[in-house]
C-alpha atoms as a PDB file:
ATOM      1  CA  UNK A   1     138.361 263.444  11.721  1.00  0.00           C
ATOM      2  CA  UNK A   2     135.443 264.962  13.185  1.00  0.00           C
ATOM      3  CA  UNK A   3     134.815 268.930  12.290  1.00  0.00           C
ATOM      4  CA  UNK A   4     134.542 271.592  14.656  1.00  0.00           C
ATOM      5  CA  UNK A   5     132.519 274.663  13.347  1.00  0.00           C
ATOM      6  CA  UNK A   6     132.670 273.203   9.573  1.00  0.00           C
ATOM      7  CA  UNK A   7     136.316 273.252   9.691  1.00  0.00           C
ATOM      8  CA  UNK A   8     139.305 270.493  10.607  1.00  0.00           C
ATOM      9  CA  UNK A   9     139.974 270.083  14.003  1.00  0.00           C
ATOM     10  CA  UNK A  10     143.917 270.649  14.638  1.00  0.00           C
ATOM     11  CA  UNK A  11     145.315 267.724  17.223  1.00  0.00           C
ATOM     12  CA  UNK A  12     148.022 268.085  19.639  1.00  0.00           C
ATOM     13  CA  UNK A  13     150.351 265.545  17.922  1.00  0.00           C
ATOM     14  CA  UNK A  14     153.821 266.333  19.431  1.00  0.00           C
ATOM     15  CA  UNK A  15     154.852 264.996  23.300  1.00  0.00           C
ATOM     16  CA  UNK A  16     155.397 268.098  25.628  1.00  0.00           C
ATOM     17  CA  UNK A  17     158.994 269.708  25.285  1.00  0.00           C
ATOM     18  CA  UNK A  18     161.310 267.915  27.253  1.00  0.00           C
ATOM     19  CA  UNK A  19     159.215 264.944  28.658  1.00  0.00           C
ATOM     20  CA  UNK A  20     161.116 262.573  30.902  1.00  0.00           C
ATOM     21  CA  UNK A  21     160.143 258.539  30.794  1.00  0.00           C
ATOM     22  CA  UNK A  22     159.382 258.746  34.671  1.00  0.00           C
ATOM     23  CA  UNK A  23     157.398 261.651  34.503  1.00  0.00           C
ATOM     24  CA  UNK A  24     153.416 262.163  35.111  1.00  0.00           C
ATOM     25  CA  UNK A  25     151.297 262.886  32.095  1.00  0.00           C
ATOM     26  CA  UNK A  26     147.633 263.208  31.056  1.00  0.00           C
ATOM     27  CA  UNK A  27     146.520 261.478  27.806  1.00  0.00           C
ATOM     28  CA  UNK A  28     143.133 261.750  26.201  1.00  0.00           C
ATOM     29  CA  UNK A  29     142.139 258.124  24.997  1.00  0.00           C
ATOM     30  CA  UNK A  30     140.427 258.542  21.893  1.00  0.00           C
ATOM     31  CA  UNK A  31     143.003 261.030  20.420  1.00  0.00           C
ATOM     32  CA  UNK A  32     146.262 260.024  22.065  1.00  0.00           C
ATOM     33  CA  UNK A  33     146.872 263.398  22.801  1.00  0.00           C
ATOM     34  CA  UNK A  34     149.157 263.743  25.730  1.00  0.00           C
ATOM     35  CA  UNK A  35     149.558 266.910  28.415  1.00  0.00           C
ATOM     36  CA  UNK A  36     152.173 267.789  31.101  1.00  0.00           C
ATOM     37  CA  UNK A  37     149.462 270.489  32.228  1.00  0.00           C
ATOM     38  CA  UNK A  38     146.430 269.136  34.077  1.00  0.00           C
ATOM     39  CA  UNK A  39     144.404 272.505  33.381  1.00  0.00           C
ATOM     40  CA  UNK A  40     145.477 271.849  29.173  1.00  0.00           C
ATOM     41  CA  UNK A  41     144.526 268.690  29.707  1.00  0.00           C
ATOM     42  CA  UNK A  42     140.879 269.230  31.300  1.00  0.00           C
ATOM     43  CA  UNK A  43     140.172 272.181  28.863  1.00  0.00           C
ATOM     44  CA  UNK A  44     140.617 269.752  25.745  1.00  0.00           C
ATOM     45  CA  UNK A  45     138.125 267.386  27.589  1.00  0.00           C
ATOM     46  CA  UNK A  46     135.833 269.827  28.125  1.00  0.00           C
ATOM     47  CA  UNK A  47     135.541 270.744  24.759  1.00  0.00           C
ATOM     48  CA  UNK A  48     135.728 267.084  23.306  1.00  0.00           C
ATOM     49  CA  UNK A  49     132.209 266.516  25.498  1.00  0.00           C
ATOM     50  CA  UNK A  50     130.411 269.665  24.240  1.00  0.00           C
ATOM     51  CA  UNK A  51     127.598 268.997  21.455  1.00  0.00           C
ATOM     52  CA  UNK A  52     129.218 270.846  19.144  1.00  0.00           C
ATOM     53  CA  UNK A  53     131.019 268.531  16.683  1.00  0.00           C
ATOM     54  CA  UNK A  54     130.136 267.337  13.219  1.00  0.00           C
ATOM     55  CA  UNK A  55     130.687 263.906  11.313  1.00  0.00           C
ATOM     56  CA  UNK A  56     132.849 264.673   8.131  1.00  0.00           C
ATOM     57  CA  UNK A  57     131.384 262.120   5.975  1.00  0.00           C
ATOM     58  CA  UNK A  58     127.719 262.117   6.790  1.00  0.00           C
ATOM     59  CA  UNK A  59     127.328 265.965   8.320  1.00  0.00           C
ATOM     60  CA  UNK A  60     125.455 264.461  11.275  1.00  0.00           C
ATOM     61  CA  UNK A  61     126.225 267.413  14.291  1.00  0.00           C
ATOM     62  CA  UNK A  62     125.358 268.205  17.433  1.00  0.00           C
ATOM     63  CA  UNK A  63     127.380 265.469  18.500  1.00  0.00           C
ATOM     64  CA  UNK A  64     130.521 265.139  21.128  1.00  0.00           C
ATOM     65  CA  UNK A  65     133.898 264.405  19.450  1.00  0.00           C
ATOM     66  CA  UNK A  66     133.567 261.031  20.470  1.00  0.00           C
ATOM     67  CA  UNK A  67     129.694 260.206  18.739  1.00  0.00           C
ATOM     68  CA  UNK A  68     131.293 262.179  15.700  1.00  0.00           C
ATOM     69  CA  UNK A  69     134.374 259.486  15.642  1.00  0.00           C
ATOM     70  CA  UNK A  70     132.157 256.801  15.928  1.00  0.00           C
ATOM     71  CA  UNK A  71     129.711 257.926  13.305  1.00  0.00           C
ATOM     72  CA  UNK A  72     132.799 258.116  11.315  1.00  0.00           C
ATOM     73  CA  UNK A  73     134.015 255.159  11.302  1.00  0.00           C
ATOM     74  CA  UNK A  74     130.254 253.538  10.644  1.00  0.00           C
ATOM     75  CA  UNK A  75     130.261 255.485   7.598  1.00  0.00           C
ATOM     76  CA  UNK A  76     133.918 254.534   6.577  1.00  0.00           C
ATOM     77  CA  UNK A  77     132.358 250.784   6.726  1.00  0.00           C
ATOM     78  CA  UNK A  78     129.173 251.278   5.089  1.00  0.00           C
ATOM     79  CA  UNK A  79     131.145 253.445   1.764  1.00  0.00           C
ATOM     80  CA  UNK A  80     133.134 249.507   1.503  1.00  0.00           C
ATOM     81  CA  UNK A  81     129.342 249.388  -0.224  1.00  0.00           C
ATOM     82  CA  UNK A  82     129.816 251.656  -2.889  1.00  0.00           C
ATOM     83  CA  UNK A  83     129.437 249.902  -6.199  1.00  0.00           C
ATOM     84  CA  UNK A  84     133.484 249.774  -7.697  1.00  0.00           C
ATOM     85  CA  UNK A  85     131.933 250.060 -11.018  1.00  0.00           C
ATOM     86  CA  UNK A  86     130.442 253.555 -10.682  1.00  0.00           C
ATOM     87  CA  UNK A  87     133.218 254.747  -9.129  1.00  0.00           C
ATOM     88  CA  UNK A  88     135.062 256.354 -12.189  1.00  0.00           C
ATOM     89  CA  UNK A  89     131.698 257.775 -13.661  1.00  0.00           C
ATOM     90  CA  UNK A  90     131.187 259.765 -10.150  1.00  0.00           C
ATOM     91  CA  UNK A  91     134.561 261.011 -10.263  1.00  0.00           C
ATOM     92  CA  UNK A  92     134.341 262.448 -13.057  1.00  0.00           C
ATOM     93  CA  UNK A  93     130.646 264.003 -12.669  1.00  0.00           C
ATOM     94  CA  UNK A  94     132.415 265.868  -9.287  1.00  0.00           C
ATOM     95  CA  UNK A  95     135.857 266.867 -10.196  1.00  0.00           C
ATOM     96  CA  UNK A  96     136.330 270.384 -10.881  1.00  0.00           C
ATOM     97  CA  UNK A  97     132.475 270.831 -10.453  1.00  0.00           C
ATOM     98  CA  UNK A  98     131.110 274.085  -8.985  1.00  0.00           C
ATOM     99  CA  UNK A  99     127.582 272.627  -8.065  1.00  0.00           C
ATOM    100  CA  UNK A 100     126.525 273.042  -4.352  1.00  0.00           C
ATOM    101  CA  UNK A 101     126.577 270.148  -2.609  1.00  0.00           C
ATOM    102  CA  UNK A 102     122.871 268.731  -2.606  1.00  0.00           C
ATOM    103  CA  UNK A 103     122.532 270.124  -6.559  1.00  0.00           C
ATOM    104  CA  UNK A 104     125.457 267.662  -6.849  1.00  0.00           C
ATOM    105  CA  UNK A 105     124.298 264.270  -5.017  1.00  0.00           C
ATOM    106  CA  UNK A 106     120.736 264.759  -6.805  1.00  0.00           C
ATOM    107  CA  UNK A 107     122.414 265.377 -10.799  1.00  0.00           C
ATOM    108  CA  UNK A 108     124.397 262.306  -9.867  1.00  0.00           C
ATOM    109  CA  UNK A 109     121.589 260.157  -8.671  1.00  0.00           C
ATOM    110  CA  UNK A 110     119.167 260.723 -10.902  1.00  0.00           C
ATOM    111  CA  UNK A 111     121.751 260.452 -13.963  1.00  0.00           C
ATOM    112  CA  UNK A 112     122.367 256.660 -12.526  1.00  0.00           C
ATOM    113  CA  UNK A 113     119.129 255.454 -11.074  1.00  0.00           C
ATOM    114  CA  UNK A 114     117.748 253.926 -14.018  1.00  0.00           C
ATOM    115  CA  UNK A 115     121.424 253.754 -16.185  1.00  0.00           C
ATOM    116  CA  UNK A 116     123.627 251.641 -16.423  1.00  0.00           C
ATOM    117  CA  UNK A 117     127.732 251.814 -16.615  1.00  0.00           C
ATOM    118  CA  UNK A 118     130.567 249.939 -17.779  1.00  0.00           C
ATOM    119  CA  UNK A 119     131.653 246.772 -15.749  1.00  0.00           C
ATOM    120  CA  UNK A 120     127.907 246.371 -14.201  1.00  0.00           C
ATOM    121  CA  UNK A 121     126.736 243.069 -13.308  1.00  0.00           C
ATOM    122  CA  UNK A 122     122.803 242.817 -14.956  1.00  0.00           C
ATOM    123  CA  UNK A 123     119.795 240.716 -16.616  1.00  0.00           C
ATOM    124  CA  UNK A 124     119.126 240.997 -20.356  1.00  0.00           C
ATOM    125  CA  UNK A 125     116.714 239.756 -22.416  1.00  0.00           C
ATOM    126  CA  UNK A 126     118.541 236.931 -24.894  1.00  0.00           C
ATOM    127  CA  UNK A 127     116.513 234.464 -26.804  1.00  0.00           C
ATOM    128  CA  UNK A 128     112.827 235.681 -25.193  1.00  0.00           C
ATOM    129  CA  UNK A 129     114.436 235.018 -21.343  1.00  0.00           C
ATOM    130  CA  UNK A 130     116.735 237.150 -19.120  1.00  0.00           C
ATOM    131  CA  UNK A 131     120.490 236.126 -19.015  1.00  0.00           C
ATOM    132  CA  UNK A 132     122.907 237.094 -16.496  1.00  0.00           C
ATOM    133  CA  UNK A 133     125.544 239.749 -18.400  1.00  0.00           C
ATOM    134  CA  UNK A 134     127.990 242.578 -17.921  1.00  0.00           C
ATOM    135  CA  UNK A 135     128.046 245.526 -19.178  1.00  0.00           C
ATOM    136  CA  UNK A 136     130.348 246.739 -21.653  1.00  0.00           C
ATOM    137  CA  UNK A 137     130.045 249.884 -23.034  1.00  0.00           C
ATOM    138  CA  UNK A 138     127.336 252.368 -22.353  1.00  0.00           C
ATOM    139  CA  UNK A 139     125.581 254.456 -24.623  1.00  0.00           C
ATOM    140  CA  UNK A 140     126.036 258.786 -24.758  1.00  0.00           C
ATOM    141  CA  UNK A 141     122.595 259.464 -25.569  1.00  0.00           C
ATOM    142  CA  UNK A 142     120.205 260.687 -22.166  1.00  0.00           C
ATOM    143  CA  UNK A 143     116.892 259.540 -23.900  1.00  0.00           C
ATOM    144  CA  UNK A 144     116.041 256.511 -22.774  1.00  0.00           C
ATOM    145  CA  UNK A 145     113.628 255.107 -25.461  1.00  0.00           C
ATOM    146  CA  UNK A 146     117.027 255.255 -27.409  1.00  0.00           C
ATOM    147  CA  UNK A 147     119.486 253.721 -25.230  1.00  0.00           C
ATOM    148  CA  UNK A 148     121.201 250.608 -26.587  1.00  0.00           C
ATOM    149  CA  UNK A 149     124.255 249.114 -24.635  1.00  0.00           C
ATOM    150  CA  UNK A 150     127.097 246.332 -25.272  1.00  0.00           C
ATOM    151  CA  UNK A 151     127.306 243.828 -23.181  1.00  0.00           C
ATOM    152  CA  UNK A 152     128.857 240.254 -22.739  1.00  0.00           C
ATOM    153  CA  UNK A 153     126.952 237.308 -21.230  1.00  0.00           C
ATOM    154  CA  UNK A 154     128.565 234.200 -19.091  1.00  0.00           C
ATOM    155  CA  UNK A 155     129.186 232.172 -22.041  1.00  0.00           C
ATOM    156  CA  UNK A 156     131.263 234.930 -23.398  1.00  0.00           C
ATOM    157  CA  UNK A 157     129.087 236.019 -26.515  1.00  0.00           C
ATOM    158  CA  UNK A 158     128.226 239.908 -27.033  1.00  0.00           C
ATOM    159  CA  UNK A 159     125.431 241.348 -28.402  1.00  0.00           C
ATOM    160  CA  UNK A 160     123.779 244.508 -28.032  1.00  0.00           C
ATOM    161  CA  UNK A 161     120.618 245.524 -25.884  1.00  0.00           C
ATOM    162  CA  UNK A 162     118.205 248.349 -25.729  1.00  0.00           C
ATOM    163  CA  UNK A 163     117.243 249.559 -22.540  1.00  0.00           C
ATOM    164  CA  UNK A 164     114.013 248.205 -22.101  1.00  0.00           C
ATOM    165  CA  UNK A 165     115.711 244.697 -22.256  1.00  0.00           C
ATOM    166  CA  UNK A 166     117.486 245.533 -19.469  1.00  0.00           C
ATOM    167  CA  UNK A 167     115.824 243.974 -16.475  1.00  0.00           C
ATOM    168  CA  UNK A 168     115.294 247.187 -13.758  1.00  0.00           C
ATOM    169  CA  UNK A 169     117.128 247.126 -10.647  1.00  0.00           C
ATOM    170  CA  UNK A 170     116.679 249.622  -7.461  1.00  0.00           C
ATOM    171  CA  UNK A 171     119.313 252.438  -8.015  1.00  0.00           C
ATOM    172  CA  UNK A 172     123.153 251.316  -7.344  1.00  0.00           C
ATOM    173  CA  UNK A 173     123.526 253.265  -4.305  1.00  0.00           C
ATOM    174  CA  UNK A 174     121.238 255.934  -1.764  1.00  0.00           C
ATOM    175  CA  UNK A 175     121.677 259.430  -1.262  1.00  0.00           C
ATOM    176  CA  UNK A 176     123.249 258.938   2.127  1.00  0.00           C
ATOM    177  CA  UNK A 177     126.043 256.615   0.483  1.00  0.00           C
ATOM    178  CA  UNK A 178     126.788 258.595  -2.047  1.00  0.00           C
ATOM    179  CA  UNK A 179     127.199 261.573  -0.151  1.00  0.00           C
ATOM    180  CA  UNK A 180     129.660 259.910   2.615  1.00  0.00           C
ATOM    181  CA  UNK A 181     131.685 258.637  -0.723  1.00  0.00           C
ATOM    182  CA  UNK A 182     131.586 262.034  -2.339  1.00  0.00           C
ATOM    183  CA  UNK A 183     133.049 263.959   0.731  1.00  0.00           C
ATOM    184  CA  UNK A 184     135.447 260.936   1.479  1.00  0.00           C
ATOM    185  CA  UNK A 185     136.625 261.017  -2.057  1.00  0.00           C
ATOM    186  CA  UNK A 186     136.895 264.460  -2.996  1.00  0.00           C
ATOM    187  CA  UNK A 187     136.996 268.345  -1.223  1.00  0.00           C
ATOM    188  CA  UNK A 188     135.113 271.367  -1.662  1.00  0.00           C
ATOM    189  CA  UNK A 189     137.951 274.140  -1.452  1.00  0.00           C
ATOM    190  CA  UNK A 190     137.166 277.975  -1.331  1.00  0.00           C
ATOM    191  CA  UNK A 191     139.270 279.691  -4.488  1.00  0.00           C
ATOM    192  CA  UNK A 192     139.429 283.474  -4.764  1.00  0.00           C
ATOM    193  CA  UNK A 193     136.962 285.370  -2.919  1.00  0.00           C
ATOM    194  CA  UNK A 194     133.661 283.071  -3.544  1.00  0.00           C
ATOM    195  CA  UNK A 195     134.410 280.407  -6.318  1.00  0.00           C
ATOM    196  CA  UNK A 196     133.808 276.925  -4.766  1.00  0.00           C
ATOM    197  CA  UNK A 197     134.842 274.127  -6.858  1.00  0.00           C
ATOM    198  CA  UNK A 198     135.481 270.379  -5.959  1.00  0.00           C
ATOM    199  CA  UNK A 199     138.352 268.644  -6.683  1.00  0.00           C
ATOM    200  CA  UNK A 200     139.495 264.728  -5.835  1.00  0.00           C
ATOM    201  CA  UNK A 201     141.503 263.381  -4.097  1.00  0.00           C
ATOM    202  CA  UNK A 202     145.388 262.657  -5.525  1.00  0.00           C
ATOM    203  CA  UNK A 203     145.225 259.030  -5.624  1.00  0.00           C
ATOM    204  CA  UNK A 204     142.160 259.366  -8.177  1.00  0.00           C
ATOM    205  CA  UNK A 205     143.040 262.303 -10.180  1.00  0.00           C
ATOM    206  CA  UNK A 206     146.809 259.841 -10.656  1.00  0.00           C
ATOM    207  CA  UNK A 207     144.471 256.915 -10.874  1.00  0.00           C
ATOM    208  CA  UNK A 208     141.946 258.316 -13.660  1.00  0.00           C
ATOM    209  CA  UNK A 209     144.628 260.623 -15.332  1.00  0.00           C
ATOM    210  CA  UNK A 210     141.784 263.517 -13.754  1.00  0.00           C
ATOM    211  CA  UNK A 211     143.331 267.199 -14.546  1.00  0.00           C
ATOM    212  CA  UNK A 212     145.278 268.304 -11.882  1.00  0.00           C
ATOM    213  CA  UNK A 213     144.927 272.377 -12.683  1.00  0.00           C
ATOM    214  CA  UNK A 214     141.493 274.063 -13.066  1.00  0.00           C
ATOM    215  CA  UNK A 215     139.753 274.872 -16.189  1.00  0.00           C
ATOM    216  CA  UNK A 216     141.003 276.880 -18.222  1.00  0.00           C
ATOM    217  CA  UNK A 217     137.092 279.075 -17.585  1.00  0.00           C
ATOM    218  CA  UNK A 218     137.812 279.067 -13.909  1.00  0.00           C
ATOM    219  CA  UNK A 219     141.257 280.149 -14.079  1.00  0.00           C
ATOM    220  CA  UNK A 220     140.333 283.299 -16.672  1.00  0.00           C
ATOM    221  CA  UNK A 221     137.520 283.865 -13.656  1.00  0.00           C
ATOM    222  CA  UNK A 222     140.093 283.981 -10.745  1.00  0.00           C
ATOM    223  CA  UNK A 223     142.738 286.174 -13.068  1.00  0.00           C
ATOM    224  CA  UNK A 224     139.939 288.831 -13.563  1.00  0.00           C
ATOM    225  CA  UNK A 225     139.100 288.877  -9.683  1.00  0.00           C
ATOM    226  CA  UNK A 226     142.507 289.366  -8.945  1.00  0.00           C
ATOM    227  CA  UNK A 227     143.229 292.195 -10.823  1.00  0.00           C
ATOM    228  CA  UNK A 228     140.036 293.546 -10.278  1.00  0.00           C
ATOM    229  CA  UNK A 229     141.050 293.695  -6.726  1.00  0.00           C
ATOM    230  CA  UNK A 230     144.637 294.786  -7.104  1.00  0.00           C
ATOM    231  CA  UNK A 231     142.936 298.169  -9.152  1.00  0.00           C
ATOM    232  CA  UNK A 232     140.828 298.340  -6.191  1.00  0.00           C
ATOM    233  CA  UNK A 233     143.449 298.421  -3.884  1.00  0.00           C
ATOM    234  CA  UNK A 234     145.756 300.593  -5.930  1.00  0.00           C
ATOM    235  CA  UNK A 235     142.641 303.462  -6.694  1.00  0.00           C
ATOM    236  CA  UNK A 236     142.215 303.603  -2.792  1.00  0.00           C
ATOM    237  CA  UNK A 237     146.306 303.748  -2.419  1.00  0.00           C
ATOM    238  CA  UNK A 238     145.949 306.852  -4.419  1.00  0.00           C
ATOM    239  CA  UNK A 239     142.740 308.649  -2.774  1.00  0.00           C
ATOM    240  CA  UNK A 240     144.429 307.903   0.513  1.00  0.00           C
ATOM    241  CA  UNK A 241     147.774 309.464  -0.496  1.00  0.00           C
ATOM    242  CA  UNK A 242     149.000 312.918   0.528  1.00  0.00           C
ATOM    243  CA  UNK A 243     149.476 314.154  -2.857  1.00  0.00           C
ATOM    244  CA  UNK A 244     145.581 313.095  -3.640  1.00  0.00           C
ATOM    245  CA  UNK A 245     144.330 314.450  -0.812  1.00  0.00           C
ATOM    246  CA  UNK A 246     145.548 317.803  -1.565  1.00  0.00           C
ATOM    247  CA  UNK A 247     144.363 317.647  -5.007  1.00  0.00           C
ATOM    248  CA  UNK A 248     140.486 316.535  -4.030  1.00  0.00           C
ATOM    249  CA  UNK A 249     140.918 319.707  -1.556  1.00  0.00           C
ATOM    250  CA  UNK A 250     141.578 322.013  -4.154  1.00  0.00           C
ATOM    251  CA  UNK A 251     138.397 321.109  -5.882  1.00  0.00           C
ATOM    252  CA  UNK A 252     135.321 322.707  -5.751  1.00  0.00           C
ATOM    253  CA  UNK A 253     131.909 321.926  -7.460  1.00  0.00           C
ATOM    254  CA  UNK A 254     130.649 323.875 -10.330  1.00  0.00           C
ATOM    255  CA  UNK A 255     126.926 324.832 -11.317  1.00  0.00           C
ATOM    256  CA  UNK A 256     126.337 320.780 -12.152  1.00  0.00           C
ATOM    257  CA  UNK A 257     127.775 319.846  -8.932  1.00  0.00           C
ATOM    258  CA  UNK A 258     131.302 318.749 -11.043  1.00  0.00           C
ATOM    259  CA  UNK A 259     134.489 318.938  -9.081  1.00  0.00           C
ATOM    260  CA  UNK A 260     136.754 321.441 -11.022  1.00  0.00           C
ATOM    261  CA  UNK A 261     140.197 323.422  -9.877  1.00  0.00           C
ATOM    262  CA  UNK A 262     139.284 326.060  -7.498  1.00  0.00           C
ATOM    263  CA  UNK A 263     140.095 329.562  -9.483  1.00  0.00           C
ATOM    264  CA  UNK A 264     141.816 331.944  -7.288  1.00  0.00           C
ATOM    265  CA  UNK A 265     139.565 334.898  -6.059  1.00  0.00           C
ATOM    266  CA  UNK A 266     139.907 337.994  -8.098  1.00  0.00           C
ATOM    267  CA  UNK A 267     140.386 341.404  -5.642  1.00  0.00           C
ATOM    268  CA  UNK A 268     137.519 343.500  -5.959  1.00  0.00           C
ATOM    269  CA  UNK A 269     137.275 347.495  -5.602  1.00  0.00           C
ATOM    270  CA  UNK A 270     136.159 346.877  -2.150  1.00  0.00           C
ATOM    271  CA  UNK A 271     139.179 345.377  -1.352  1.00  0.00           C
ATOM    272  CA  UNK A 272     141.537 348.751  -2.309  1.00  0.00           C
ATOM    273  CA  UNK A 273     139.358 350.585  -0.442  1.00  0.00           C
ATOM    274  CA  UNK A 274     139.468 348.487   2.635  1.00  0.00           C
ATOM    275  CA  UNK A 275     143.127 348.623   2.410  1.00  0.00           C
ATOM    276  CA  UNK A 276     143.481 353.023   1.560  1.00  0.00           C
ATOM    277  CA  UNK A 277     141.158 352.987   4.858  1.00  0.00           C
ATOM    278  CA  UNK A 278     144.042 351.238   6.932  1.00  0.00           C
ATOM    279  CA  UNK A 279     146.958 352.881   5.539  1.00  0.00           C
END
């Protein structure tokens, strides 16, 4: 669903109170959302035609609702592209990950450009000319010059191959896809006061057995914000109190400019005689 100011756009998805099957209504076509109230009706219109909305899975904006819908569903075609096999490896490199959002798509590009995962259709080199293989098992090491994978050819034999015997291949998928798939896959939420962290969606966190609660890091993080803030809150509680109030007016600063207890003031002489003078 197209986004209004970054945020989801609530839809009027009940029928007006008490609607009778012969009576008039207004119905906006490309939402189904249906009005008793002409004025209701024409607001929502009105707003649906202003340049104002955003694509969710591409961020294209200054569009109207409808452009954003349709951009929409372009992308939702175009992410049936996204290689099945690096699914699981993306997952992974986004859940629970606290990267802004372009840090993100470039760490996960660049890891998979010139790599190579599990269950990938390539070329090797077997018996001094390229074969047709998959994939296997991928090595852990990021230095390529080291890099040796498993794989199976057609005829069912596996061997092993280092990287350089791997015939090269333009990068599984763009920047624009994987973005799309990333924010159709997954959420940024807001935890706390600033800690944004992305988390998939349910069907992969079931599907990849993905943990479900945050890091044990980020939850330590979150506890120390909280009560950070509740001692804020309960310190102002108590300067804002009556009983405080009266004891920060009964200070007075010393010599160094310290509050300290206001002494009473001792009579002087010139008080006695003030007093003999009126009696």
């Amino acid at each position: 669903m197209p986004l209004l100011k970054k945020k989801t756009h609530q839809l009027v998805e009940h029928l007006p109170e008490g609607l009778k099957a012969e009576e008039q209504v207004f119905v906006i076509r490309f939402t189904s959302e249906v009005f008793r109230d002409y004025d209701e009706y024409l607001q929502r219109i009105l707003l649906y035609r202003q340049k104002i909305w955003t694509c969710k899975y591409t961020g294209k904006s200054l569009c109207t609702y409808e452009e954003a819908l349709a951009c929409e569903d372009q992308a939702l075609d175009k992410m049936k592209e996204f290689p099945a096999c690096y699914v699981e490896p993306v997952i992974l490199m986004v859940h629970h990950s606290q990267m802004r959002q372009e840090e993100l798509l470039t760490k996960i590009f660049n890891k998979f450009k010139d790599s190579y995962v599990p269950g990938e259709a390539v070329s090797a080199v077997r018996n001094g000319a390229m074969a047709k293989c998959m994939v296997r098992t991928a090595p852990q090491t990021l230095d390529p010059s080291s890099q040796v994978y498993t794989v199976e050819f057609v005829d069912g034999i596996v061997g092993t191959v280092a990287q350089v015997e791997i015939q090269k291949r333009k990068p599984p998928f763009t920047r624009t896809l994987l973005k799309s798939w990333i924010l159709l896959t997954t959420e940024q939420k807001t935890f706390g006061k600033d800690l944004l962290i992305w988390e998939a969606n349910e069907e992969y966190v079931k599907q990849f057995g993905l943990a479900a609660e945050l890091p044990a890091e980020m939850q330590h993080k979150l506890e120390a914000e909280k009560a950070a803030k509740a001692n804020k809150s309960s310190a102002k509680k108590k300067k804002e109190s009556p009983v405080a109030k009266k004891e920060h007016e009964s200070l007075t600063p010393d010599d160094d400019g310290e509050k300290v207890p206001k002494t009473p003031r001792q009579a002087s002489i010139d008080d006695f005689v003030v007093k003999s003078a009126e009696e």
